[in-house]
N, C-alpha and C. Protein backbone atom coordinates (compact mmCIF):
# COMPACT_ATOMS: atom_id res chain seq x y z
N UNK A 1 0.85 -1.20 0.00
CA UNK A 1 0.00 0.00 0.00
C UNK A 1 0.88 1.25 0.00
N UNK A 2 1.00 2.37 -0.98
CA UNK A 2 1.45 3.10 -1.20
C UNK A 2 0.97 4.23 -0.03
N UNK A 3 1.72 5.11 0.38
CA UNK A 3 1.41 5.74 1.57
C UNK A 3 2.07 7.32 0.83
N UNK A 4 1.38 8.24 0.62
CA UNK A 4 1.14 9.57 -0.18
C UNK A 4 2.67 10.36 0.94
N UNK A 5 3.90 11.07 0.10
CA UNK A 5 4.77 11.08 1.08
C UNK A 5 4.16 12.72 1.98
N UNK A 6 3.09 13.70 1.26
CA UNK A 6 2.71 14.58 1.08
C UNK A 6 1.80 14.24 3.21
N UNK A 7 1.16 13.56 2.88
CA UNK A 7 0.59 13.25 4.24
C UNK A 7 1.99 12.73 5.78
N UNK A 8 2.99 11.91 5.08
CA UNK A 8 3.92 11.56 5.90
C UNK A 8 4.43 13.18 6.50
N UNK A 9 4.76 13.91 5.34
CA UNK A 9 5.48 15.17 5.70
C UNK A 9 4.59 15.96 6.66
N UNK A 10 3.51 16.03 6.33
CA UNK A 10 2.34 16.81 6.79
C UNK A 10 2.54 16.35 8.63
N UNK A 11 2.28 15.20 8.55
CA UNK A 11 2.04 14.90 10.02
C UNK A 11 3.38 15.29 11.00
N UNK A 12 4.55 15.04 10.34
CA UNK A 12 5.98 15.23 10.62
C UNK A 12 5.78 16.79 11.21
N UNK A 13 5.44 17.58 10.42
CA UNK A 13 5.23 18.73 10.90
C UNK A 13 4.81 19.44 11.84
N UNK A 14 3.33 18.70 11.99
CA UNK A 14 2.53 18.77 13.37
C UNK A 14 3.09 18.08 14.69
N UNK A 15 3.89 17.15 14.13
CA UNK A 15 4.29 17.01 15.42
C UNK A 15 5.47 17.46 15.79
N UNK A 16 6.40 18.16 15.05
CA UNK A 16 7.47 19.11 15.51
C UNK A 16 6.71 20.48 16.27
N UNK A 17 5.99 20.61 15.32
CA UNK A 17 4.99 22.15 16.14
C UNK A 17 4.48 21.45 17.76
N UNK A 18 3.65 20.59 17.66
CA UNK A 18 3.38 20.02 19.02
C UNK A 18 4.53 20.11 19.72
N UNK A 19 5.97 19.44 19.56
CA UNK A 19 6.58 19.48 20.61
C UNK A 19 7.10 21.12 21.02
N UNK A 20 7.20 22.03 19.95
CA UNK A 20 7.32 23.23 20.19
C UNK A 20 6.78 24.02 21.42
N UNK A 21 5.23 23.52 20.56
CA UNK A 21 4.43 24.70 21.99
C UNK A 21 4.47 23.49 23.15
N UNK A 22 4.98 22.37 23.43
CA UNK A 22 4.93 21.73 24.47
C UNK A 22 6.25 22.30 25.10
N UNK A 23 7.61 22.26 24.73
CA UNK A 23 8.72 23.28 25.49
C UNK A 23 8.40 24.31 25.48
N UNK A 24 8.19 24.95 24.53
CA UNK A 24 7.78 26.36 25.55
C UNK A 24 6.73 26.33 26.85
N UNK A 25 5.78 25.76 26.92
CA UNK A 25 4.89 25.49 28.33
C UNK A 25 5.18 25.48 28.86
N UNK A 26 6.53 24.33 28.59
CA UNK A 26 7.51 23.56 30.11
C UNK A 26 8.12 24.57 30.39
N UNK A 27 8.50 25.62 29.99
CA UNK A 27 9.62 26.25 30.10
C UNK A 27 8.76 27.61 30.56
N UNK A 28 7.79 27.92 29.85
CA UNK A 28 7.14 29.58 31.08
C UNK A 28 6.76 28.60 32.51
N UNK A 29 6.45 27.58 32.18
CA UNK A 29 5.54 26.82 33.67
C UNK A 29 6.99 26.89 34.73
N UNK A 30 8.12 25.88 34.31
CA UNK A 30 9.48 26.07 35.07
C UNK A 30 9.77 27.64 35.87
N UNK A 31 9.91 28.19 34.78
CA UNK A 31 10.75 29.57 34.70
C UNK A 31 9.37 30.66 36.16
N UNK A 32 8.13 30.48 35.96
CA UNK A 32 7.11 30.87 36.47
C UNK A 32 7.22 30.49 37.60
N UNK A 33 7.51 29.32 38.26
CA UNK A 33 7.47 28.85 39.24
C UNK A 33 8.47 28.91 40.19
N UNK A 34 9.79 29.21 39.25
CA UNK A 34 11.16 29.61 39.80
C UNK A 34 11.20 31.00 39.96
N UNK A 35 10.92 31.83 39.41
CA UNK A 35 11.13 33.07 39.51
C UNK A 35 10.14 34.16 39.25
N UNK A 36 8.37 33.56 39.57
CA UNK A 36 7.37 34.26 39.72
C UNK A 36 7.18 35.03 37.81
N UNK A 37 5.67 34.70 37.60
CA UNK A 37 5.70 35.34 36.15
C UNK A 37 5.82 36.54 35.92
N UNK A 38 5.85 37.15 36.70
CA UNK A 38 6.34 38.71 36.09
C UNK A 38 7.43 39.26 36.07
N UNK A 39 8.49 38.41 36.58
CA UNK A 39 10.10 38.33 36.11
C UNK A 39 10.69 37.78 35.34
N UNK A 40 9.36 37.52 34.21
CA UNK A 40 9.87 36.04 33.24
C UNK A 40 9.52 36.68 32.04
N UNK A 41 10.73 37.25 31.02
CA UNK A 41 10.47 37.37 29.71
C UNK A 41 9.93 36.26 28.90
N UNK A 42 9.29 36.69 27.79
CA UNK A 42 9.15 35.85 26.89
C UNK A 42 10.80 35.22 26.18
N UNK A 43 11.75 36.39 25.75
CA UNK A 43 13.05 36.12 25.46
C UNK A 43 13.61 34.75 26.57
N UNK A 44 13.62 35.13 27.63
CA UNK A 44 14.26 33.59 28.33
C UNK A 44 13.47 32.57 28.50
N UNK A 45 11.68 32.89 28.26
CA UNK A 45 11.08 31.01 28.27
C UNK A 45 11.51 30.53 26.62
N UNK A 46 12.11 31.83 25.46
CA UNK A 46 12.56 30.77 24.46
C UNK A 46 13.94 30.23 24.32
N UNK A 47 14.68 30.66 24.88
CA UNK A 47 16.11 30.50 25.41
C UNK A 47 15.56 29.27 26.20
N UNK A 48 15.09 29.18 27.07
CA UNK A 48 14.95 28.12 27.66
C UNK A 48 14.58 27.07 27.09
N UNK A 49 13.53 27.18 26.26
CA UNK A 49 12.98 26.30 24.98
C UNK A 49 13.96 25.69 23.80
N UNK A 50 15.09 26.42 23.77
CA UNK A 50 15.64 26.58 22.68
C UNK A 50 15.33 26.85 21.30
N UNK A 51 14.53 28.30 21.41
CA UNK A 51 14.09 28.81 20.27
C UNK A 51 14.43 30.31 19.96
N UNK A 52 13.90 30.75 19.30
CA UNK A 52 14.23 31.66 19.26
C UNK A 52 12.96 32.76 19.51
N UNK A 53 12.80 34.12 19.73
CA UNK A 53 11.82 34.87 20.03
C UNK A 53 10.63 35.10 19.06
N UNK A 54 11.09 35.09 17.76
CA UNK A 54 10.23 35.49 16.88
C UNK A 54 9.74 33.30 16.69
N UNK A 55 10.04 32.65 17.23
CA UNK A 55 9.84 31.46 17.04
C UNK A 55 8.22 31.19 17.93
N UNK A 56 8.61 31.94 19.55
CA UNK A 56 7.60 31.80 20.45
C UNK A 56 6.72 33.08 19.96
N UNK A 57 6.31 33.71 19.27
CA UNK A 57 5.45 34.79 19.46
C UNK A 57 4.13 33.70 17.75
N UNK A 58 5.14 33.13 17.06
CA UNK A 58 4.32 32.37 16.13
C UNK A 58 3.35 31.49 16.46
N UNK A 59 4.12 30.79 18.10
CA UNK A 59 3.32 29.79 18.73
C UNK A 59 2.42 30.26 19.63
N UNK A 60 3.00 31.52 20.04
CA UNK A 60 1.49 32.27 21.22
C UNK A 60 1.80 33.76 21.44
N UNK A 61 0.96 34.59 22.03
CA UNK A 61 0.64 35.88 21.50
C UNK A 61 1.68 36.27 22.72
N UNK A 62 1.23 35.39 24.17
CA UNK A 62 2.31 36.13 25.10
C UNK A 62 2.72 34.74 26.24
N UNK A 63 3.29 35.14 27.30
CA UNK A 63 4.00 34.51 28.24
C UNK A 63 2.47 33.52 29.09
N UNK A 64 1.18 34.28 28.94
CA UNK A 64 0.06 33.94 29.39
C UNK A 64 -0.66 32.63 28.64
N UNK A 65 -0.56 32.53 27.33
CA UNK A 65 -0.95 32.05 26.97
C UNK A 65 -0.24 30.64 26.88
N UNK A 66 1.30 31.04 26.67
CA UNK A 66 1.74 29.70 26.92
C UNK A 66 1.88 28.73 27.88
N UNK A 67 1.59 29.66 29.29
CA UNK A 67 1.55 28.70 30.50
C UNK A 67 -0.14 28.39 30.73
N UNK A 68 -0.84 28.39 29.82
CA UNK A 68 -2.26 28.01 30.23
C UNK A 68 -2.32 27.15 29.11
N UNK A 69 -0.93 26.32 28.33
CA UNK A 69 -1.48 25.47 27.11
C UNK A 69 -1.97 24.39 28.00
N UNK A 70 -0.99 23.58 28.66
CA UNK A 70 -1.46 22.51 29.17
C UNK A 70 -3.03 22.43 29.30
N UNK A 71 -2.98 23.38 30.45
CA UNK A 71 -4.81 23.32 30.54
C UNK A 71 -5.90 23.36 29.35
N UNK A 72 -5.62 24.34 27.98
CA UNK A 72 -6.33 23.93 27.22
C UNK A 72 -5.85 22.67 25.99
N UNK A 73 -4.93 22.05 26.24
CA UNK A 73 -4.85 20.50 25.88
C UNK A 73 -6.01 19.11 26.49
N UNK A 74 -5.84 20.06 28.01
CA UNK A 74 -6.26 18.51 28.60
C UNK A 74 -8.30 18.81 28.64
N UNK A 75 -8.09 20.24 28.54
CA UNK A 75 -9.79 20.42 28.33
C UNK A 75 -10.37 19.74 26.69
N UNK A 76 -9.56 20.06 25.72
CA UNK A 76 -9.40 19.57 24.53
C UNK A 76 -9.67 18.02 24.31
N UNK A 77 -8.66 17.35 25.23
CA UNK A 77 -8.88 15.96 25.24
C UNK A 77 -10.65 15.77 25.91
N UNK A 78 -10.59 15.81 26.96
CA UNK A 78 -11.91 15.62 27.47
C UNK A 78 -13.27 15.93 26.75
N UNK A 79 -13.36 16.96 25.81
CA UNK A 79 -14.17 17.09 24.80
C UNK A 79 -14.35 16.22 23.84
N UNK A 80 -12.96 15.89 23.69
CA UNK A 80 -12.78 14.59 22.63
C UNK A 80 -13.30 12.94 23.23
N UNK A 81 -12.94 12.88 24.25
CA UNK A 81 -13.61 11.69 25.28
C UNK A 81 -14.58 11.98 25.36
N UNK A 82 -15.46 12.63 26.02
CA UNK A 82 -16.65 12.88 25.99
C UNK A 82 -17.77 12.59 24.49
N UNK A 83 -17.57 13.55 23.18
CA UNK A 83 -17.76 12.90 22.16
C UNK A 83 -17.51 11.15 21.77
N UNK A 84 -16.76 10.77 22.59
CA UNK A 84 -16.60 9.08 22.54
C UNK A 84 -17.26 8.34 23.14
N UNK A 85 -17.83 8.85 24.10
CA UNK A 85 -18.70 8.87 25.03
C UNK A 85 -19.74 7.46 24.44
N UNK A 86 -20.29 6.07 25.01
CA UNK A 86 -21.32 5.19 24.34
C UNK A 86 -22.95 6.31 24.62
N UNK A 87 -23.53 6.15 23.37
CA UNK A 87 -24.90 6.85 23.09
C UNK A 87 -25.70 6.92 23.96
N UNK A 88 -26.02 5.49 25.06
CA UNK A 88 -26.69 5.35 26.30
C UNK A 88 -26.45 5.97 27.49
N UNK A 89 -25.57 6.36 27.51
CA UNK A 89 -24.36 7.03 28.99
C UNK A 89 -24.86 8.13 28.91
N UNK A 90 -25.48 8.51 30.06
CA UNK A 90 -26.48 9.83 30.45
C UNK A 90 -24.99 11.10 29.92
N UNK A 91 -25.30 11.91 29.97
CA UNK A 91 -24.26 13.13 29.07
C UNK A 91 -23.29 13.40 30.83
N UNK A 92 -23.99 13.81 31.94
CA UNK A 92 -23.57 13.81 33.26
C UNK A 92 -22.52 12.85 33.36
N UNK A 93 -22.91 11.36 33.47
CA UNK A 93 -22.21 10.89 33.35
C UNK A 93 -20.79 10.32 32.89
N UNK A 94 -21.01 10.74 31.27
CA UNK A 94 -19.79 10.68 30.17
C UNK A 94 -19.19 11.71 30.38
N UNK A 95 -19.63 13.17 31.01
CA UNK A 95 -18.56 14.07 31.92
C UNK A 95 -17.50 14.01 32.52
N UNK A 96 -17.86 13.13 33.72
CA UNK A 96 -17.59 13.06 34.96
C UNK A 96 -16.10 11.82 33.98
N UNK A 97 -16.93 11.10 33.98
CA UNK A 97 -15.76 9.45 33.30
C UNK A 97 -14.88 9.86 32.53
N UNK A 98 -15.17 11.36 31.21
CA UNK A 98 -14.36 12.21 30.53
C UNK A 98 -13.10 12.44 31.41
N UNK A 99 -13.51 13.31 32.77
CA UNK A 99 -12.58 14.23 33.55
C UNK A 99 -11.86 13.13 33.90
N UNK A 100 -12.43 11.72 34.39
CA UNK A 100 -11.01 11.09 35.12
C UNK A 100 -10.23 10.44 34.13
N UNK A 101 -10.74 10.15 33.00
CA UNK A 101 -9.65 9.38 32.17
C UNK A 101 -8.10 10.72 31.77
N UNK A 102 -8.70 11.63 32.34
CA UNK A 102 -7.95 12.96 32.15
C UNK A 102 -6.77 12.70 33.01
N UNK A 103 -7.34 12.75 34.40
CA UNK A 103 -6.87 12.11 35.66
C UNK A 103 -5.40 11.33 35.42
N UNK A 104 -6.37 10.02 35.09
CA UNK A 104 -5.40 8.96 34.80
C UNK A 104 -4.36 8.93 34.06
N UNK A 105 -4.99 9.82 32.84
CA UNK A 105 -3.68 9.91 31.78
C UNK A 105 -2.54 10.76 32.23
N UNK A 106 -2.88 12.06 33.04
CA UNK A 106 -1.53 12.57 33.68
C UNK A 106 -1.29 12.24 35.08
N UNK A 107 -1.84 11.67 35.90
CA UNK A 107 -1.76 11.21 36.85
C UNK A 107 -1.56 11.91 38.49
N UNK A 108 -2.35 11.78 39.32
CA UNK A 108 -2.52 12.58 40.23
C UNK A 108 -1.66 13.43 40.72
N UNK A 109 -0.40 13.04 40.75
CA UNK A 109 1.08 13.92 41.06
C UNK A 109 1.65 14.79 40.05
N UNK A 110 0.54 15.05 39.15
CA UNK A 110 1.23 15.93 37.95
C UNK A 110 0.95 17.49 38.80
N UNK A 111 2.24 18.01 39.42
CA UNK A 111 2.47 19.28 40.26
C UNK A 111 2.30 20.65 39.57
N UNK A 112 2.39 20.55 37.98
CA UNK A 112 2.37 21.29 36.96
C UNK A 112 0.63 22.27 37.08
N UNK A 113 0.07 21.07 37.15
CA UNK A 113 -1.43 21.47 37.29
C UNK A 113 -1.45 22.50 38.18
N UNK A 114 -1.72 21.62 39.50
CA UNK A 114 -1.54 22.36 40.72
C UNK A 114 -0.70 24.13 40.78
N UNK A 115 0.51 24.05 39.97
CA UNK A 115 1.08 25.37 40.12
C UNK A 115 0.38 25.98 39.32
N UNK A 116 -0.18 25.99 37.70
CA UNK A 116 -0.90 26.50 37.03
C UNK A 116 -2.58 27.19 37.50
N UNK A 117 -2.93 26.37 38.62
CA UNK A 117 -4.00 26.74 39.05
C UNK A 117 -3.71 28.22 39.64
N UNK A 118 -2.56 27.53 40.58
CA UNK A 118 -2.00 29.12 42.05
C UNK A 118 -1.45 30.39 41.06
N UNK A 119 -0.95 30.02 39.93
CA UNK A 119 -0.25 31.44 39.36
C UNK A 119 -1.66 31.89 38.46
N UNK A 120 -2.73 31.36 37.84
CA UNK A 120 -3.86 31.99 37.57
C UNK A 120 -4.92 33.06 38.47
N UNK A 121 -4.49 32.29 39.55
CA UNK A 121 -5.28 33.20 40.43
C UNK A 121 -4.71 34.39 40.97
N UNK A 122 -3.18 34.44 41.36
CA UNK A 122 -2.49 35.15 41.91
C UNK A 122 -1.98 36.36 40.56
N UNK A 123 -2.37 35.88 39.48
CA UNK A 123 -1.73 36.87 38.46
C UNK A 123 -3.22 37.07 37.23
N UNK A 124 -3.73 38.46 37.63
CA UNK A 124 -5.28 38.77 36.88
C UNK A 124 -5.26 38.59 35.40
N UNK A 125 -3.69 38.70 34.96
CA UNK A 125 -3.45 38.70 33.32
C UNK A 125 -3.53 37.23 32.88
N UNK A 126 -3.35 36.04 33.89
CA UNK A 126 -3.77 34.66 33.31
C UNK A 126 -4.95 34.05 33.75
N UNK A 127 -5.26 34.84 35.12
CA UNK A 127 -6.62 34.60 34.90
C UNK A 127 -8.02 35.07 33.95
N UNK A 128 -7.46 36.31 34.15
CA UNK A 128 -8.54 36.56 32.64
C UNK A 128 -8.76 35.80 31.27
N UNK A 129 -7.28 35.59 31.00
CA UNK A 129 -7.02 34.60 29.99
C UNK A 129 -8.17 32.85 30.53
N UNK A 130 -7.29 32.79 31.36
CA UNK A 130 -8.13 31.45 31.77
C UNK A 130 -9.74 31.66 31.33
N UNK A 131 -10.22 32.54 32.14
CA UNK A 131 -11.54 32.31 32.42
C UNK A 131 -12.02 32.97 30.83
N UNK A 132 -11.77 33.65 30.35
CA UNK A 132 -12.18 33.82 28.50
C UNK A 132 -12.14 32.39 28.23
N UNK A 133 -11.10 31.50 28.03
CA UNK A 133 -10.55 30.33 27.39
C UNK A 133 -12.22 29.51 28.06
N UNK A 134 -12.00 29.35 29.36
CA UNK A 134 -13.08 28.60 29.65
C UNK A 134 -14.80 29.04 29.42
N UNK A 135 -14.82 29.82 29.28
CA UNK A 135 -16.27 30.19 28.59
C UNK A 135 -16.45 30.18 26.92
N UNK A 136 -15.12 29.73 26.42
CA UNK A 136 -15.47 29.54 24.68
C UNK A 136 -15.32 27.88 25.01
N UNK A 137 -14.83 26.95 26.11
CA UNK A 137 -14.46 26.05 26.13
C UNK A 137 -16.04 25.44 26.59
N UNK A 138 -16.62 26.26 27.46
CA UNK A 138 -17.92 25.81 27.83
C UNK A 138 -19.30 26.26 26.91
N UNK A 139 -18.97 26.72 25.95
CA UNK A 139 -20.25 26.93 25.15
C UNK A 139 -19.78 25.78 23.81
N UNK A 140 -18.49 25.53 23.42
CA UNK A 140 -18.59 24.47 22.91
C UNK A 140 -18.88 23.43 23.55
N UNK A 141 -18.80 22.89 24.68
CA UNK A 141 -19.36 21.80 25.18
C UNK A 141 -20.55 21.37 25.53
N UNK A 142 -21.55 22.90 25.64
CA UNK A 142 -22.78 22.59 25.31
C UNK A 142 -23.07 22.49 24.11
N UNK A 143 -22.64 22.74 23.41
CA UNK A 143 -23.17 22.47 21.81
C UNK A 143 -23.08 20.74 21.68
N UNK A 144 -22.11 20.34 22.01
CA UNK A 144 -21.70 18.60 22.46
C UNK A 144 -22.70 17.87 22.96
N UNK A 145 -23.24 18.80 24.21
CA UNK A 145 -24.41 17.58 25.23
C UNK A 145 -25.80 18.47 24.40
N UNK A 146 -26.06 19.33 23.76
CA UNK A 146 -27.02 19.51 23.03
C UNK A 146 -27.02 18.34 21.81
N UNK A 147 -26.46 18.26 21.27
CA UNK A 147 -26.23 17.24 20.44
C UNK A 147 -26.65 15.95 20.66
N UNK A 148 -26.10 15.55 21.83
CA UNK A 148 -25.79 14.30 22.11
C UNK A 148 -27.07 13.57 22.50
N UNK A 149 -27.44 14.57 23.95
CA UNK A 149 -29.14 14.77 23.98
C UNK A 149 -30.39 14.87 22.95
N UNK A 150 -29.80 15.60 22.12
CA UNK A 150 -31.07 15.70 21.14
C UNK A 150 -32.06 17.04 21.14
N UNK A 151 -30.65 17.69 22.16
CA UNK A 151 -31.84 19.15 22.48
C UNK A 151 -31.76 20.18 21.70
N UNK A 152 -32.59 21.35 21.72
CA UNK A 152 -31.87 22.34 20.83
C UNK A 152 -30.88 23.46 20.98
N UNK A 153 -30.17 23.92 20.27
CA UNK A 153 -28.82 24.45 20.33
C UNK A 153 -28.80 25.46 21.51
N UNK A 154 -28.08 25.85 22.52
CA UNK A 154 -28.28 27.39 22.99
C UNK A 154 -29.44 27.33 23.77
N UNK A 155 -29.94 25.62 24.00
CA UNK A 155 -31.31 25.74 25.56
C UNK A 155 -30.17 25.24 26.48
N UNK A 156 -31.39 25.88 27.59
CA UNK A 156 -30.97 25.69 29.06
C UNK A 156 -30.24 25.38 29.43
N UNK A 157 -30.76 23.66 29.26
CA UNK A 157 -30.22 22.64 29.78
C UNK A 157 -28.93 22.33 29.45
N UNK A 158 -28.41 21.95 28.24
CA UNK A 158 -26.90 21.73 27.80
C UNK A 158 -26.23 22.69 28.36
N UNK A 159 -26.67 24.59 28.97
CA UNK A 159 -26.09 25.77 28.77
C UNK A 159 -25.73 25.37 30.75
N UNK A 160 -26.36 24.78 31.15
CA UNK A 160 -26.41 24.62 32.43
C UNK A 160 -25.43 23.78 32.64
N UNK A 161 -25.50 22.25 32.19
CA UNK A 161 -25.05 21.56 32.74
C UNK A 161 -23.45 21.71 32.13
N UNK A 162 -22.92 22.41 31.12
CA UNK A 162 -21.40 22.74 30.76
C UNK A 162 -21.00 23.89 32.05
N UNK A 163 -21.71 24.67 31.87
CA UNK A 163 -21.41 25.86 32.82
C UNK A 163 -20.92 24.94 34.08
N UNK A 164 -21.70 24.45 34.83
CA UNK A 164 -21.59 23.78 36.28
C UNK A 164 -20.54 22.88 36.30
N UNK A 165 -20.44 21.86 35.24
CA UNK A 165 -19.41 21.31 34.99
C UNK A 165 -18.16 21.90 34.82
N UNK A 166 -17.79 22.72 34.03
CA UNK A 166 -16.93 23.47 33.98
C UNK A 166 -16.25 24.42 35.17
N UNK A 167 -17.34 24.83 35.65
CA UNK A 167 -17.08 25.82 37.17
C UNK A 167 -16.78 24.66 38.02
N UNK A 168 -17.02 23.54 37.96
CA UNK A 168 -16.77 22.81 39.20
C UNK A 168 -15.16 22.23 39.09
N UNK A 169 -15.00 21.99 37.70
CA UNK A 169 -13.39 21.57 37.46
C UNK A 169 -12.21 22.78 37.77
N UNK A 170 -12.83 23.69 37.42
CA UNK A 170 -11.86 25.03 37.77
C UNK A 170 -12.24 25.17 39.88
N UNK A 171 -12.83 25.26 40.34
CA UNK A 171 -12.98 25.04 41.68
C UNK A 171 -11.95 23.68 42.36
N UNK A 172 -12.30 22.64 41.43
CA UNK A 172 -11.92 21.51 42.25
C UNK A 172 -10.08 21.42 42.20
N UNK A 173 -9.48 21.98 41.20
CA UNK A 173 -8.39 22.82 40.97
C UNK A 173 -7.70 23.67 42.00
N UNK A 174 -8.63 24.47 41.94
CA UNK A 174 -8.27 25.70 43.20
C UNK A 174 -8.17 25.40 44.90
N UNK A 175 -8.97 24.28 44.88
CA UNK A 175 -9.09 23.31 46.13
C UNK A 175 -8.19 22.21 46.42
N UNK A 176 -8.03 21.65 44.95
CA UNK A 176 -6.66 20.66 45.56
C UNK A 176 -5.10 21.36 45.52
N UNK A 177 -5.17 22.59 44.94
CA UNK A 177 -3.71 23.09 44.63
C UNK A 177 -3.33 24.02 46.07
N UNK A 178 -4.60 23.96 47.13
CA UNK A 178 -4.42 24.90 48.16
C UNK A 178 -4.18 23.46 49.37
N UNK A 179 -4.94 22.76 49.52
CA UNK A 179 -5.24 21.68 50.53
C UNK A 179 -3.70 20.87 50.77
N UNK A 180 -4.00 20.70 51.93
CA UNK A 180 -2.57 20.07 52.48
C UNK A 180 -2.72 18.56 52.55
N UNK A 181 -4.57 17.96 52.48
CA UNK A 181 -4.53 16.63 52.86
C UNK A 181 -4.06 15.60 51.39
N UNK A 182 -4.52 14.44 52.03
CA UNK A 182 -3.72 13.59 50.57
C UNK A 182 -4.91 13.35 49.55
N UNK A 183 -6.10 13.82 49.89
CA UNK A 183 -6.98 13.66 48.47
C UNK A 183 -6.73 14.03 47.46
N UNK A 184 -6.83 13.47 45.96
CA UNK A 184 -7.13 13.64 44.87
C UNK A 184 -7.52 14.41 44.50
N UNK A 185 -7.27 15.30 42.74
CA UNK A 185 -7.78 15.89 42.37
C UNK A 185 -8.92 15.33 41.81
N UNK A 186 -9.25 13.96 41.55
CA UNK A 186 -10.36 13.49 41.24
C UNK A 186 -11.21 13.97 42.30
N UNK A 187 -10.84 13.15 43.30
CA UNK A 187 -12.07 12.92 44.58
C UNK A 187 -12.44 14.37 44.81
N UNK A 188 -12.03 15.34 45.04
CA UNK A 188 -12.35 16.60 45.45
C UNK A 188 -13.36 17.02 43.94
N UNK A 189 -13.07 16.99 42.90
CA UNK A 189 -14.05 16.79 41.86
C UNK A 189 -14.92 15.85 41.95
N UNK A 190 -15.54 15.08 42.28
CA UNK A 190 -16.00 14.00 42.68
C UNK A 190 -16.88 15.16 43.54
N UNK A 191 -16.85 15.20 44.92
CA UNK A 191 -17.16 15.61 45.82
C UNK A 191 -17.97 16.63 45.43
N UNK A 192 -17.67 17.94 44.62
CA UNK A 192 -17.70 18.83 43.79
C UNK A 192 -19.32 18.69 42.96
N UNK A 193 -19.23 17.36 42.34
CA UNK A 193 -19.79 17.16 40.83
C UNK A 193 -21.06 16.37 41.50
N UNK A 194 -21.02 15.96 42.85
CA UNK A 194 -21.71 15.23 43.61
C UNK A 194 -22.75 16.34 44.15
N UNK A 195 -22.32 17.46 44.44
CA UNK A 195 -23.04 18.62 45.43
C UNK A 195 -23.63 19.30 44.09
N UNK A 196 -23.49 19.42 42.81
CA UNK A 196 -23.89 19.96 41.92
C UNK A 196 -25.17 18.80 41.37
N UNK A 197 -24.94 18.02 41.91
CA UNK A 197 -26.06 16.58 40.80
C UNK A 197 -26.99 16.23 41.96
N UNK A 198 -27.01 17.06 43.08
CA UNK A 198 -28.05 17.33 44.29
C UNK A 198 -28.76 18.36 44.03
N UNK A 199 -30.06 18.93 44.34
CA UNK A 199 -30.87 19.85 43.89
C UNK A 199 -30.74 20.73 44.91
N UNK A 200 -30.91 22.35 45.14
CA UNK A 200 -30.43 22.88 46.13
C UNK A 200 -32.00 23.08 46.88
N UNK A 201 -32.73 23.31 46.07
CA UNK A 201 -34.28 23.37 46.45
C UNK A 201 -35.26 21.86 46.86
């Protein structure tokens, strides 16, 4: 079977770019954590990267955006799980099972998270970023459980249950990256996703 070399090259590509904006991440996330982000040029997270400046401004607009890739990778994936989701599996459900295969795949001791949470909050220029990112991240995902459901585009219900979902993963974040005990970022999501799937009335 002849294999088109046009597609070989193609993919070759994407995944040099992938590893790109993946060192630079590593490298504002490092550099951020060592020496607080507002002492952190863009010039030394590409030095650090081993790139060059006009290299990192192709891959992201600023120092903000690149330390919030991770997070919109792993929201990315979960959209994608979720869409994989079997047809019968209440949409709540294929959520929740979405977020931990998330879990699993980087695994509870991934510290990266955790610091990404504390420098969003502590610095208004990535949280703003964040929380924009997560409200284009949560109206596509109702479009997903609208779908999936059978409901129509932009009701309630899908608009509800992304929102809550979404607010509860960014909470359950902010809760395990502060807490001293040995729970999970699952379980504290868990806990979270549990008090939300209770009626308050």
């Amino acid at each position: 079977m002849r294999t088109n070399s046009g597609e070989i090259n193609g993919g070759l590509r994407e995944r040099k770019k992938e590893a790109t904006r993946k060192a630079l991440h590593e490298a504002t996330m490092r550099l951020a954590v060592e020496h607080g982000l507002d002492e952190v040029t863009v010039e030394a997270i590409a030095d650090a990267a081993g790139v060059s400046r006009r290299t990192f401004s192709n891959y992201f607009a600023g120092k903000e955006d690149a330390l919030l890739y991770g997070d919109e990778q792993r929201i990315r994936v979960l959209m994608e799980t979720f869409g994989a989701r079997p047809p019968g599996e209440s949409s709540w459900t294929a959520l929740r099972v979405s977020f931990h295969a998330i879990v699993d795949g980087v695994g509870e001791a991934d510290l990266r998270w955790a610091a990404q949470a504390r420098l969003a909050r502590v610095h208004s220029s990535v949280q703003a970023r964040q929380l924009a990112r997560y409200a284009t991240f949560e109206l596509t995902l109702a479009e997903l459980i609208a779908a999936r459901d059978g409901l129509p585009p932009g009701g309630a219900r899908s608009r509800a249950m992304a929102g809550a979902f979404m607010a509860a993963l960014r909470i359950a974040a902010h809760v395990w990256s502060d807490e001293r005990s040995p729970r999970t970022l699952g379980e504290i999501a868990d806990e979270l996703l549990d008090e939300l799937a209770t009626p308050f009335e």
